[in-house]
PDB file of N, CA and C in Angstrom:
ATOM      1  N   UNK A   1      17.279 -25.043-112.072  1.00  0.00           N
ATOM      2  CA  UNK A   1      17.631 -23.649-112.004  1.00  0.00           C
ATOM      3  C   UNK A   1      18.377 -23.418-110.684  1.00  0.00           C
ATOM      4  N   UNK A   2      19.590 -22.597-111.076  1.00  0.00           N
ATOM      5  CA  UNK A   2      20.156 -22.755-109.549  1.00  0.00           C
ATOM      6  C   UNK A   2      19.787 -21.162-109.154  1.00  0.00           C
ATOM      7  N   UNK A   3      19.759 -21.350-108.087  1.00  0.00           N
ATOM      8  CA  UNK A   3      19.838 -20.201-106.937  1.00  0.00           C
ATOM      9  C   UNK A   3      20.545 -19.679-105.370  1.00  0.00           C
ATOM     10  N   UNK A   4      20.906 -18.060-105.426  1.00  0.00           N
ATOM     11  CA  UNK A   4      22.079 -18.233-104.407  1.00  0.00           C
ATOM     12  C   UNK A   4      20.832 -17.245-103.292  1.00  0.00           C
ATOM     13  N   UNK A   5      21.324 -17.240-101.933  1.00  0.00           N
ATOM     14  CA  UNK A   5      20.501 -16.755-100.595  1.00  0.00           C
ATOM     15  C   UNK A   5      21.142 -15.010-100.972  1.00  0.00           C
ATOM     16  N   UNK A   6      19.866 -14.040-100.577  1.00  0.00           N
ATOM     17  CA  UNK A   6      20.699 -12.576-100.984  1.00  0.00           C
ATOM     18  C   UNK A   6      20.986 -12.459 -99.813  1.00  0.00           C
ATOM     19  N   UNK A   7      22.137 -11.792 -99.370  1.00  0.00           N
ATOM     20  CA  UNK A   7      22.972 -11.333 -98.005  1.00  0.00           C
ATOM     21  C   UNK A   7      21.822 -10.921 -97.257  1.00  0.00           C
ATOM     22  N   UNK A   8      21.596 -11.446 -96.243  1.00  0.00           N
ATOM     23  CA  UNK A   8      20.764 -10.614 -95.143  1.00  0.00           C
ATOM     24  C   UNK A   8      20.059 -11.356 -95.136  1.00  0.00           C
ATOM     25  N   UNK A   9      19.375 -12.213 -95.465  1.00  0.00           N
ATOM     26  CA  UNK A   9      18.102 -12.674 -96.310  1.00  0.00           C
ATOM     27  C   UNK A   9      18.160 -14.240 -96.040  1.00  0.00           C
ATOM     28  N   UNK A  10      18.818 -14.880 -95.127  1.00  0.00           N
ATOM     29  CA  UNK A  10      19.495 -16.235 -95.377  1.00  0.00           C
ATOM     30  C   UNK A  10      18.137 -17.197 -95.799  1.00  0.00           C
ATOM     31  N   UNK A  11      18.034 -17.744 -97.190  1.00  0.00           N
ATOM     32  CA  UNK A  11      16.556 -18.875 -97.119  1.00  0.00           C
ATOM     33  C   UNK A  11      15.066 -18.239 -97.358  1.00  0.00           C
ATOM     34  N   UNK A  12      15.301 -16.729 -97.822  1.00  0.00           N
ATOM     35  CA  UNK A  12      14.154 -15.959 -97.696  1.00  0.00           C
ATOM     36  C   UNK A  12      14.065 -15.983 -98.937  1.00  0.00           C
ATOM     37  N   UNK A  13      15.282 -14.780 -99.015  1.00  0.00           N
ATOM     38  CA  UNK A  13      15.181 -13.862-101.090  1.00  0.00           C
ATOM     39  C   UNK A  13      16.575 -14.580-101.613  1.00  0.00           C
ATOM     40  N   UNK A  14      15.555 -14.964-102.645  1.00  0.00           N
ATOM     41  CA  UNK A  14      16.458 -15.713-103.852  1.00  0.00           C
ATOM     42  C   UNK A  14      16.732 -14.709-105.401  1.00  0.00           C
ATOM     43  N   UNK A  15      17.488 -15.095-106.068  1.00  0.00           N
ATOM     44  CA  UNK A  15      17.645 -14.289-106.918  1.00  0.00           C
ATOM     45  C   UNK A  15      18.626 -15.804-108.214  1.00  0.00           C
ATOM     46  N   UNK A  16      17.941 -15.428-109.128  1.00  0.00           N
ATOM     47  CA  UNK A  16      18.915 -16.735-110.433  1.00  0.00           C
ATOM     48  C   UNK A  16      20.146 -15.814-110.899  1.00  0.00           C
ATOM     49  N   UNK A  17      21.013 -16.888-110.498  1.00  0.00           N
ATOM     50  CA  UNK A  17      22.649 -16.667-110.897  1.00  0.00           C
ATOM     51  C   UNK A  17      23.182 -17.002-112.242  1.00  0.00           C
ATOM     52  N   UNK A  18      22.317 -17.623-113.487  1.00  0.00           N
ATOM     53  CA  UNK A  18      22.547 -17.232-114.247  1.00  0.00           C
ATOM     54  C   UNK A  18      21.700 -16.250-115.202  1.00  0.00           C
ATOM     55  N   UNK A  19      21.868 -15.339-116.516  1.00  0.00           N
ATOM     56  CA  UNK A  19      21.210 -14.826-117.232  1.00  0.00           C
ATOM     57  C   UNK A  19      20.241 -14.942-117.578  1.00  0.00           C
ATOM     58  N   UNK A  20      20.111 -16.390-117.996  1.00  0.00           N
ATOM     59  CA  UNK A  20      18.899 -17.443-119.223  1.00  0.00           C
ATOM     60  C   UNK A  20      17.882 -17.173-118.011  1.00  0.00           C
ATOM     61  N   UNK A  21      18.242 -17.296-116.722  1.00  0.00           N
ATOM     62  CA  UNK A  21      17.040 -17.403-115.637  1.00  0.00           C
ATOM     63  C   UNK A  21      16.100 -16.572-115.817  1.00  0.00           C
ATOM     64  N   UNK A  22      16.510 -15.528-116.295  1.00  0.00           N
ATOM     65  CA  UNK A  22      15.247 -14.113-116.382  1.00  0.00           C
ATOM     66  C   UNK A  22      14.330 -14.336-117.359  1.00  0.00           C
ATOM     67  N   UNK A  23      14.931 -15.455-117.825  1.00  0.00           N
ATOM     68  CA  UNK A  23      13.477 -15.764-118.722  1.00  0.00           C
ATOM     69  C   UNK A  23      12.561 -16.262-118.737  1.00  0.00           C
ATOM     70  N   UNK A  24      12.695 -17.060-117.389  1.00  0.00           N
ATOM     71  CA  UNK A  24      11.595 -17.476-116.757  1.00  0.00           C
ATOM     72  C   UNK A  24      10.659 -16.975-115.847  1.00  0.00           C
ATOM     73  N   UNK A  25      10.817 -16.078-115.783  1.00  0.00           N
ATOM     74  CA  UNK A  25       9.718 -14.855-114.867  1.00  0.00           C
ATOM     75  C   UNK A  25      10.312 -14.632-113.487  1.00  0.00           C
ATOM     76  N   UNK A  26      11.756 -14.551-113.800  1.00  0.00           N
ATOM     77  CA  UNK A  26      12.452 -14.266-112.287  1.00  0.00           C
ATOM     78  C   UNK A  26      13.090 -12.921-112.552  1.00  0.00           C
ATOM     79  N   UNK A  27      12.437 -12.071-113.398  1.00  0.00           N
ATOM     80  CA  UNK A  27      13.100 -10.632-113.429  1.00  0.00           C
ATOM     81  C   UNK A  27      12.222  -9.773-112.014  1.00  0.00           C
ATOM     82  N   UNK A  28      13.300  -8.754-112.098  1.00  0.00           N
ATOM     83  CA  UNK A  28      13.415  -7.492-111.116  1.00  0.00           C
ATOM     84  C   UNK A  28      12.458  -6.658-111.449  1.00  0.00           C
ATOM     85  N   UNK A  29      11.192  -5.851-110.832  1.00  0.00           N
ATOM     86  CA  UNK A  29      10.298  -5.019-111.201  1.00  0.00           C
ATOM     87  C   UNK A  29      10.702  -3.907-110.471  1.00  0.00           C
ATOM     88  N   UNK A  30      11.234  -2.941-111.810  1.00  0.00           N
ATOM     89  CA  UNK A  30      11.073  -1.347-111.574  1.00  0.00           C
ATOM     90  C   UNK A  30       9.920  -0.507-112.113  1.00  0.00           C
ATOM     91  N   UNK A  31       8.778   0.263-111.211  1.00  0.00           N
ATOM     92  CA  UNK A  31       7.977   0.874-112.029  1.00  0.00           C
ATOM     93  C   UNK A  31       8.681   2.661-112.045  1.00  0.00           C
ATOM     94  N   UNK A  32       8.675   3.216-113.161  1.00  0.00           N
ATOM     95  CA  UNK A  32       8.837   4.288-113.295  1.00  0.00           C
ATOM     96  C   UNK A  32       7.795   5.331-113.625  1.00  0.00           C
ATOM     97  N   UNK A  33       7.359   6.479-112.983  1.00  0.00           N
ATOM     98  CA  UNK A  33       6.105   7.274-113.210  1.00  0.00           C
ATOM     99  C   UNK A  33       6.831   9.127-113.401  1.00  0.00           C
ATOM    100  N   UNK A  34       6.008   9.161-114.515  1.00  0.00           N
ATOM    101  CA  UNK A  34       5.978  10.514-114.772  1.00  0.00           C
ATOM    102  C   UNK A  34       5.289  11.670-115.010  1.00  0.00           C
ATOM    103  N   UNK A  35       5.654  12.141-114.469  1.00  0.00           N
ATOM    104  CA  UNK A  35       4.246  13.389-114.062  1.00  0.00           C
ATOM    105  C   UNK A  35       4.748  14.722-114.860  1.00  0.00           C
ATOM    106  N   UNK A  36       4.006  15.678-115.173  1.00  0.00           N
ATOM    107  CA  UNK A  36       4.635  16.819-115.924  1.00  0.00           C
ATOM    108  C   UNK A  36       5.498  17.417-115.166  1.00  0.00           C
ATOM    109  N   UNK A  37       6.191  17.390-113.818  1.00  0.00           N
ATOM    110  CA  UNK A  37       7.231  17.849-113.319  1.00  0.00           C
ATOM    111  C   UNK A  37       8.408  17.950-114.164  1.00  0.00           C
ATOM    112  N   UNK A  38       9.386  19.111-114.069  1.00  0.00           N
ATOM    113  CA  UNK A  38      10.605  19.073-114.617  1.00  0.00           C
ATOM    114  C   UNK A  38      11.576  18.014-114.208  1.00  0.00           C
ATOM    115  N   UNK A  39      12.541  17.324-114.720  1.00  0.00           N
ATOM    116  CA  UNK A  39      12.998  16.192-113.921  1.00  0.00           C
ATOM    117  C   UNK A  39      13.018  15.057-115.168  1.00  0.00           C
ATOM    118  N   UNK A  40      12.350  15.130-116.344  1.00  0.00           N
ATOM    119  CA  UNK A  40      11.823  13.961-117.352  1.00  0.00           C
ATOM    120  C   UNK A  40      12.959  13.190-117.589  1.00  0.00           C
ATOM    121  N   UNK A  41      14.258  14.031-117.756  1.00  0.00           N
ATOM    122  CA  UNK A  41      15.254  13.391-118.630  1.00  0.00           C
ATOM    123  C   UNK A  41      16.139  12.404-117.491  1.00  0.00           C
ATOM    124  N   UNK A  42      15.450  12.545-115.946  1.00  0.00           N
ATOM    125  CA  UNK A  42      16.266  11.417-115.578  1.00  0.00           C
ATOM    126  C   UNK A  42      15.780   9.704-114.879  1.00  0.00           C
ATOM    127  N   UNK A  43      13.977  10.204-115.682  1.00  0.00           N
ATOM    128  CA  UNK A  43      13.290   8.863-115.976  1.00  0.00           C
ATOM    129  C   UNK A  43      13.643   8.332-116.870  1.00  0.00           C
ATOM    130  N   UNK A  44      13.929   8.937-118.187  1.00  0.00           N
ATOM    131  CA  UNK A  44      14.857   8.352-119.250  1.00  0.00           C
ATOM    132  C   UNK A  44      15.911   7.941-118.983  1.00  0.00           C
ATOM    133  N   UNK A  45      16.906   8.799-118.556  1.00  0.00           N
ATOM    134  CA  UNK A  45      17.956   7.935-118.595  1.00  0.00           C
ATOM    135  C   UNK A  45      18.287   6.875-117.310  1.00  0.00           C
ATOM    136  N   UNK A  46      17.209   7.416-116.617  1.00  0.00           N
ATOM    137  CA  UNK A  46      17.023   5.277-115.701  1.00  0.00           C
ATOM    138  C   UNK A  46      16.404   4.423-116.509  1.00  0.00           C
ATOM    139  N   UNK A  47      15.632   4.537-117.301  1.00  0.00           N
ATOM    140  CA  UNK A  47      15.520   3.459-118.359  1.00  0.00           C
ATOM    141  C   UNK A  47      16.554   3.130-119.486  1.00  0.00           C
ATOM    142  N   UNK A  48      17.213   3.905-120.105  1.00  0.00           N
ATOM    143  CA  UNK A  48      18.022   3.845-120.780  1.00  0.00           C
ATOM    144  C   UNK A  48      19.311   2.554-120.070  1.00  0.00           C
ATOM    145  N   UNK A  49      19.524   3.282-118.669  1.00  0.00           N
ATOM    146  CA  UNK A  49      20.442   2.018-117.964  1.00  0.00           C
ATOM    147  C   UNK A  49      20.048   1.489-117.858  1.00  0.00           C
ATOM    148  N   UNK A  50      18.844   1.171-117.796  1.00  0.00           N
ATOM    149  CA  UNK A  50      17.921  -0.511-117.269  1.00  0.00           C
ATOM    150  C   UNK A  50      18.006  -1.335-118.296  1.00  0.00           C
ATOM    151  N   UNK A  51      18.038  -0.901-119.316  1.00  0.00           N
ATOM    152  CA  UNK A  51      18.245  -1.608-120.501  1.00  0.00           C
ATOM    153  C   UNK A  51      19.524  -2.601-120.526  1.00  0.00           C
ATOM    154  N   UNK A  52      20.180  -2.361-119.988  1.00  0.00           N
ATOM    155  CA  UNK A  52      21.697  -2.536-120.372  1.00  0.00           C
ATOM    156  C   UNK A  52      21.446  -3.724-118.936  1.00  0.00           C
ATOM    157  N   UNK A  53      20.287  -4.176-118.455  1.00  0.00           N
ATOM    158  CA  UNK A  53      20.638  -5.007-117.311  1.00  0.00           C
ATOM    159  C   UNK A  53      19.721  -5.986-117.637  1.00  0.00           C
ATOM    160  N   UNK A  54      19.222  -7.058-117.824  1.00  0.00           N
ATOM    161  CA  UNK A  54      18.178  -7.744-118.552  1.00  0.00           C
ATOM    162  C   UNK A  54      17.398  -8.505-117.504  1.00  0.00           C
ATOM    163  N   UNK A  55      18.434  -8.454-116.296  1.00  0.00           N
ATOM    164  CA  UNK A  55      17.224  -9.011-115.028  1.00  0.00           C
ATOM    165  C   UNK A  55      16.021  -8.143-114.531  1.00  0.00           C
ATOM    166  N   UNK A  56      16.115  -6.964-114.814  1.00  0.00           N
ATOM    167  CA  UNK A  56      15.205  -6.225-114.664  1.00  0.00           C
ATOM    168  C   UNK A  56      14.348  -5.507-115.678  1.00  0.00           C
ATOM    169  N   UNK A  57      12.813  -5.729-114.810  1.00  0.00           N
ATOM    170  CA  UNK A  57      11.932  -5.215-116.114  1.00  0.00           C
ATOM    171  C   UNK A  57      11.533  -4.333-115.767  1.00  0.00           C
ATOM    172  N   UNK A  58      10.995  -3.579-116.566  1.00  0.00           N
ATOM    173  CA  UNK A  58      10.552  -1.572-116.193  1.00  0.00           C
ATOM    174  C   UNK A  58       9.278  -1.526-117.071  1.00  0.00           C
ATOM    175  N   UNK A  59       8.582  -0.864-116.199  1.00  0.00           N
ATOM    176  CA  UNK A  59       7.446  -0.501-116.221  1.00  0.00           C
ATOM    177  C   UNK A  59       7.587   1.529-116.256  1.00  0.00           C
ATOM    178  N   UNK A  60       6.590   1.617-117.469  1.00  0.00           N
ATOM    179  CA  UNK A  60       6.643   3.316-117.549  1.00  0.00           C
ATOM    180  C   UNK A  60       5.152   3.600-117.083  1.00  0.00           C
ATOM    181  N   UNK A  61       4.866   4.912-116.469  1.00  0.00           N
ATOM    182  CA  UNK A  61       3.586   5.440-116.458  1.00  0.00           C
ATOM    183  C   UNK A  61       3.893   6.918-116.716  1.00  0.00           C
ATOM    184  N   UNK A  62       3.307   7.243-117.514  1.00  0.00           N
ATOM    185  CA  UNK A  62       3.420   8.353-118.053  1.00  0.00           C
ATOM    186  C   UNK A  62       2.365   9.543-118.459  1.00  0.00           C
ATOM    187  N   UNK A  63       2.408  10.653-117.607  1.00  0.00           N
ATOM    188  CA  UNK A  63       0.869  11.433-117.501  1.00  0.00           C
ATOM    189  C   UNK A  63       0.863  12.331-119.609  1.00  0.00           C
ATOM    190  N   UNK A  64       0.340  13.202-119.319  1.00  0.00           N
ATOM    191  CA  UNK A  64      -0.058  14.154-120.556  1.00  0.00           C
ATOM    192  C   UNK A  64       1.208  15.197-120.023  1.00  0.00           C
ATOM    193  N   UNK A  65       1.038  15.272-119.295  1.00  0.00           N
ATOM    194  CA  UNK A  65       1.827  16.332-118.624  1.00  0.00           C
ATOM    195  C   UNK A  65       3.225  16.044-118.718  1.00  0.00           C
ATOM    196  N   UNK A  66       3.434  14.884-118.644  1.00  0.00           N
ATOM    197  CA  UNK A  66       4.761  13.789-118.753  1.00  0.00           C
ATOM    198  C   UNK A  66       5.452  14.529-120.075  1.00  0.00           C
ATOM    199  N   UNK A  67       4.694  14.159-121.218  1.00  0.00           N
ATOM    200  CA  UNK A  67       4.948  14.063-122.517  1.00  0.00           C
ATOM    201  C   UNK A  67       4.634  15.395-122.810  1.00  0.00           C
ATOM    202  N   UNK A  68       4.263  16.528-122.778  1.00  0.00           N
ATOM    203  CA  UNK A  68       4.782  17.608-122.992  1.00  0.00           C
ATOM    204  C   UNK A  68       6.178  18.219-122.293  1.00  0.00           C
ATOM    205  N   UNK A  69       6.051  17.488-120.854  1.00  0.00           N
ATOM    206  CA  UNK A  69       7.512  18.137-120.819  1.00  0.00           C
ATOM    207  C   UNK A  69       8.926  17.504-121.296  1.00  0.00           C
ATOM    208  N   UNK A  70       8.996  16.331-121.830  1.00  0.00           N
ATOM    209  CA  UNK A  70       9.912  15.780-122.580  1.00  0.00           C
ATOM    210  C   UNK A  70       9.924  16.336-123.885  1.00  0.00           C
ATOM    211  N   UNK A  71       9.007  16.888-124.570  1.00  0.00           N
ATOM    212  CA  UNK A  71       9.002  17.801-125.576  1.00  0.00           C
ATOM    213  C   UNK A  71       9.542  19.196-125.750  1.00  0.00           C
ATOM    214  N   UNK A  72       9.183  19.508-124.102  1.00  0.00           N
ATOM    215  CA  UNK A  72       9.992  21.191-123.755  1.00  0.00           C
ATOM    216  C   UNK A  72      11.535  20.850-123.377  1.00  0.00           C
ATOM    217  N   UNK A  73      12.263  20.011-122.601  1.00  0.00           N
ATOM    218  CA  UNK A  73      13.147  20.250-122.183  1.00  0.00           C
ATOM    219  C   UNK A  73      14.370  18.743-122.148  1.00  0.00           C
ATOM    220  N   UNK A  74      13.629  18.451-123.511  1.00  0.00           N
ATOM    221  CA  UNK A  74      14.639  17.065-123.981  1.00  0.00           C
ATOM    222  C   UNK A  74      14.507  17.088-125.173  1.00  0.00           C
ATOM    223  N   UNK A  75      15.568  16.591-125.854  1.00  0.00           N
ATOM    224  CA  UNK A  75      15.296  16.093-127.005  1.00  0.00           C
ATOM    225  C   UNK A  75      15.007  14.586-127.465  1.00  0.00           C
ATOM    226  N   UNK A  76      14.423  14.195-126.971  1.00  0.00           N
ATOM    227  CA  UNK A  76      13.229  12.607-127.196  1.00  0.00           C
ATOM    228  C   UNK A  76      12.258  12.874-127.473  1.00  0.00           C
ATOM    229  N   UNK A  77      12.271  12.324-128.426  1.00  0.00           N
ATOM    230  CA  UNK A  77      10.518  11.824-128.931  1.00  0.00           C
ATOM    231  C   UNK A  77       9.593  11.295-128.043  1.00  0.00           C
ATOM    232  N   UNK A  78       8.347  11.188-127.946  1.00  0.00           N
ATOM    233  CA  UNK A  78       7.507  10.705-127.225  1.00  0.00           C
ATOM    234  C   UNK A  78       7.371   8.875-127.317  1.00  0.00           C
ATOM    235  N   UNK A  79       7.795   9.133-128.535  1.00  0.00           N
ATOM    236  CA  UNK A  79       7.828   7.131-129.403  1.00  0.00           C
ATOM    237  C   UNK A  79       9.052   7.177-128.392  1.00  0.00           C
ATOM    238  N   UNK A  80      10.159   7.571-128.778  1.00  0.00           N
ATOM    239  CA  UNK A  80      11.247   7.110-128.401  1.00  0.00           C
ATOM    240  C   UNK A  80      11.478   6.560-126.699  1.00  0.00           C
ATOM    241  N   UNK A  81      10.837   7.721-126.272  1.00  0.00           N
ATOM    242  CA  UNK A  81      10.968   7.590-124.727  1.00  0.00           C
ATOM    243  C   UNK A  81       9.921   5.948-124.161  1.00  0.00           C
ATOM    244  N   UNK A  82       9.042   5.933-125.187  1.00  0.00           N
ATOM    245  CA  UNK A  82       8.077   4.917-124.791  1.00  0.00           C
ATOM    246  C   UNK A  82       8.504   3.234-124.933  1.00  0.00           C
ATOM    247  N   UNK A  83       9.655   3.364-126.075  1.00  0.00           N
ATOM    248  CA  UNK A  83      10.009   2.551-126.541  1.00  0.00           C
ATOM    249  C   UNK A  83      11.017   1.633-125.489  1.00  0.00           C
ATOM    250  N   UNK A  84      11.452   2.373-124.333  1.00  0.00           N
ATOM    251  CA  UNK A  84      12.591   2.094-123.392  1.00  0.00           C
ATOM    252  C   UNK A  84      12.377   1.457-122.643  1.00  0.00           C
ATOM    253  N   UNK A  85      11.341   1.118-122.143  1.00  0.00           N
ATOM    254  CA  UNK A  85      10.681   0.334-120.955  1.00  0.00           C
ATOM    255  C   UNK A  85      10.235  -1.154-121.290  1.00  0.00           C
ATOM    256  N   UNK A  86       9.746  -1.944-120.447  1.00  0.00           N
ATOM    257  CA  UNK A  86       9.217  -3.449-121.019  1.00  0.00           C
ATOM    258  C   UNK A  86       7.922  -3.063-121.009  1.00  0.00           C
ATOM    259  N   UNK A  87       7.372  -2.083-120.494  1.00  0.00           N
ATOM    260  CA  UNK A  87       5.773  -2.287-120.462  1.00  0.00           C
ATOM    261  C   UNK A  87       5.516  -0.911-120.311  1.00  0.00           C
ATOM    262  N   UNK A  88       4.252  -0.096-120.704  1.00  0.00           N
ATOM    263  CA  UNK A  88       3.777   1.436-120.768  1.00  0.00           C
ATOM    264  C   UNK A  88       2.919   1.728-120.513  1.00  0.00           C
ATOM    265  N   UNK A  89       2.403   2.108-119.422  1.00  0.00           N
ATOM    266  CA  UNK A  89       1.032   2.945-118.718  1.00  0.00           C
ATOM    267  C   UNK A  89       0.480   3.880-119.077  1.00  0.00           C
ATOM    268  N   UNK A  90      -0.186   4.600-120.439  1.00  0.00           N
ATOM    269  CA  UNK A  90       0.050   5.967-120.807  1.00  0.00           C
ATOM    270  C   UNK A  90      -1.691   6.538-120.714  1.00  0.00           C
ATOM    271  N   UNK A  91      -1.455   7.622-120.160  1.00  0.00           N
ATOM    272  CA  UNK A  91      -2.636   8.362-120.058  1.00  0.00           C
ATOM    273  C   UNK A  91      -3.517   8.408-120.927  1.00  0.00           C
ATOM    274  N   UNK A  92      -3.813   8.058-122.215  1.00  0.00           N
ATOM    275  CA  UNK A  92      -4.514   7.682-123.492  1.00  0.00           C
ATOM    276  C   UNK A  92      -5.613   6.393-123.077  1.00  0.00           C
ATOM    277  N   UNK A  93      -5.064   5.453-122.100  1.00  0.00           N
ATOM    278  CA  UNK A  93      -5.572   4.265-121.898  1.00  0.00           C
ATOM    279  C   UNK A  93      -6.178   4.598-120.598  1.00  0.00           C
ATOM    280  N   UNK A  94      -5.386   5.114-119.688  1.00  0.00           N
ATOM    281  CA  UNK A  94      -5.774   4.829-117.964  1.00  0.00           C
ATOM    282  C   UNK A  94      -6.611   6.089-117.833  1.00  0.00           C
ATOM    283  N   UNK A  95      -6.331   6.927-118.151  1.00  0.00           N
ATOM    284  CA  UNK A  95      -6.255   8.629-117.203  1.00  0.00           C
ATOM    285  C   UNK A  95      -7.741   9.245-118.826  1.00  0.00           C
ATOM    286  N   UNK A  96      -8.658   9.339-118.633  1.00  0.00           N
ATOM    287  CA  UNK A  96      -9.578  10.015-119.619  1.00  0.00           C
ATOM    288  C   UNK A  96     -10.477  10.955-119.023  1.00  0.00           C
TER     289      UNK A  96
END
């Protein structure tokens, strides 16, 4: 597997220069959290772009509060929005 030094970083932080690499557990961790604050639709659409990048994996957490306000002031589904991320934290499981 090859690997290049990230600027600044000389011998420290590595990062795989090709694609296939991320499949070996060398992806990028973004966690994303959502709280019933107004603001929902631009946790979505940072996941929505994350998608489109495959070195990076995303993590959602998402309150009760979350998911009613994507209901008030988006048009996404609650599936839909859940569906965007690699992995989902949802208040059903964590938060009782």
């Amino acid at each position: 597997m090859m690997f290049n030094n990230v600027k600044g970083f000389p011998g420290t932080c590595t990062y795989p220069t090709r694609k296939g690499d991320y499949l070996m557990g060398n992806k990028k961790r973004l966690a994303i959290g959502m709280s019933g604050a107004s603001g929902a639709i631009l946790g979505i659409k940072m996941l929505e772009i994350l998608r489109e990048y495959p070195e990076w994996e995303t993590h959602l957490v998402i309150s009760r509060g979350a998911e009613l306000t994507i209901c008030d002031e988006t048009d996404y589904t609650i599936e839909q929005v859940k569906s965007l991320p690699d992995k989902v934290y949802d208040h059903e499981k964590y938060w009782r």
